[in-house]
Protein backbone atom coordinates (compact mmCIF):
# COMPACT_ATOMS: atom_id res chain seq x y z
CA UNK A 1 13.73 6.17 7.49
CA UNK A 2 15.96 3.88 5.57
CA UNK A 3 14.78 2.75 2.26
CA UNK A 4 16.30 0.25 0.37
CA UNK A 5 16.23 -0.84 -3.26
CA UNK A 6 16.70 -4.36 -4.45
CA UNK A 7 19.32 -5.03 -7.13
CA UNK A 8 16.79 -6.47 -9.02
CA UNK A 9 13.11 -4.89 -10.28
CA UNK A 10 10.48 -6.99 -10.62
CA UNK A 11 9.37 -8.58 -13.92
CA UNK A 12 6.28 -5.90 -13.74
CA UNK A 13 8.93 -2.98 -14.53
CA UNK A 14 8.43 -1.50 -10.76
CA UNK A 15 11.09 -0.63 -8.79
CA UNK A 16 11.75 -3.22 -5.85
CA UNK A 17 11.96 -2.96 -1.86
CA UNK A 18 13.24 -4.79 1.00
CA UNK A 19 10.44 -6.13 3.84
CA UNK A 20 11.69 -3.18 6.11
CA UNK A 21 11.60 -0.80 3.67
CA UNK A 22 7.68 -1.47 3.17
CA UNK A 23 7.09 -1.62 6.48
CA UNK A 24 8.58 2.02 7.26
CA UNK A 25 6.42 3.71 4.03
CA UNK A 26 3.64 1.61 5.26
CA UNK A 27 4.05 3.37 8.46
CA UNK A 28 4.41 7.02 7.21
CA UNK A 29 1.83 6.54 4.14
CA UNK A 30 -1.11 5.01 7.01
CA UNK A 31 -0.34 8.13 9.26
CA UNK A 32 -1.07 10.69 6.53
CA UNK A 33 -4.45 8.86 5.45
CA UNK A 34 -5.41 8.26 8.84
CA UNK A 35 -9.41 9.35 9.24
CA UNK A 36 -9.64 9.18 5.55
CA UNK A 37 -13.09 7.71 4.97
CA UNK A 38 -11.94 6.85 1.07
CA UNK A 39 -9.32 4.21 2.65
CA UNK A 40 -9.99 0.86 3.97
CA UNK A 41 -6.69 -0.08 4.91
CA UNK A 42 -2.80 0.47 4.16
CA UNK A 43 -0.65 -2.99 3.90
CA UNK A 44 2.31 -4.28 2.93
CA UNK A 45 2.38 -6.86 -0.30
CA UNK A 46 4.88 -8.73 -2.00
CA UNK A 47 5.44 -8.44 -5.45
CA UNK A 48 7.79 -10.84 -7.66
CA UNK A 49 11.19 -10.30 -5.40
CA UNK A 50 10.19 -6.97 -3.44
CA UNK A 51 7.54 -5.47 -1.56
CA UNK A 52 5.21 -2.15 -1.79
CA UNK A 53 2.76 -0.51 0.19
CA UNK A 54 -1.04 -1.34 -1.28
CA UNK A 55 -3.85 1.03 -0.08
CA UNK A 56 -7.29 -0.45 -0.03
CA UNK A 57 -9.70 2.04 -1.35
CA UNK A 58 -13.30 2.17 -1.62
CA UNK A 59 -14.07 3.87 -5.06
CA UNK A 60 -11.82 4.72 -7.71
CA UNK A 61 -13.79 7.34 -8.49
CA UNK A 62 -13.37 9.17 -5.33
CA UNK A 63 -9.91 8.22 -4.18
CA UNK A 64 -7.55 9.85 -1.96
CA UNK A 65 -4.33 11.18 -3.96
CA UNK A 66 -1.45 9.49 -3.88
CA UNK A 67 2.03 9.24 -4.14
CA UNK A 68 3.19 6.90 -6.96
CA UNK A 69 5.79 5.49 -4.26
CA UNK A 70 7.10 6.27 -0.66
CA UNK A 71 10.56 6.57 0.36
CA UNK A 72 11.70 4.04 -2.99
CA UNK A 73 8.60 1.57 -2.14
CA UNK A 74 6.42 1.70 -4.95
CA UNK A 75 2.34 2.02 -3.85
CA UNK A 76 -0.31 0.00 -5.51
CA UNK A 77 -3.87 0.68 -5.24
CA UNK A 78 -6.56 -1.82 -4.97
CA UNK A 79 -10.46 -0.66 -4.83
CA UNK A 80 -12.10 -2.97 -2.48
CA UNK A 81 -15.64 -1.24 -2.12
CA UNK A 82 -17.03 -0.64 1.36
CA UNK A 83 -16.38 -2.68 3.95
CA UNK A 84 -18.56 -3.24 7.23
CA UNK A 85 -18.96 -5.71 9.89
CA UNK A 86 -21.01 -8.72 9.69
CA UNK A 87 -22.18 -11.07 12.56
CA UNK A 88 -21.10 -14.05 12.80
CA UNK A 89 -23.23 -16.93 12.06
CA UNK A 90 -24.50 -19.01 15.00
């Protein structure tokens, strides 16, 4: 995987990524937490002038551990509580 790192890091201190290089951790990081019932969902977000990988996760409490970045691309963690299907309305 190539990883890149941005000549600049973000106003937040973090260390910055290029779109690609998201995408690839996003790839390898979703693969390892596949089946993981503590994970809604593994994206890629922009922050300031780079990206990361952010990991939706039910419970902070009860989290999956994880790697503070992937490949350079720094991973943020958002809890976003269960998540089920509703019906549309009609």
């Amino acid at each position: 995987m190539h990883t890149a790192r941005m000549s600049q890091t973000p106003p937040d201190g973090g260390p910055g990524a290029s779109r690609d290089a998201a995408r690839a951790a996003k790839t390898r990081l979703a693969s390892s937490l596949a089946g993981d019932r503590r994970v809604n969902g593994v994206g890629v977000v922009r922050r300031a002038q780079a990206y990361a990988v952010r990991v939706n996760v039910v419970a902070d409490d009860d989290r999956p551990e994880l790697p503070a970045e992937v490949d350079g691309v720094p991973v943020q963690v958002d809890v976003v509580g269960a998540i089920t299907a509703t019906r549309a309305a009609r």
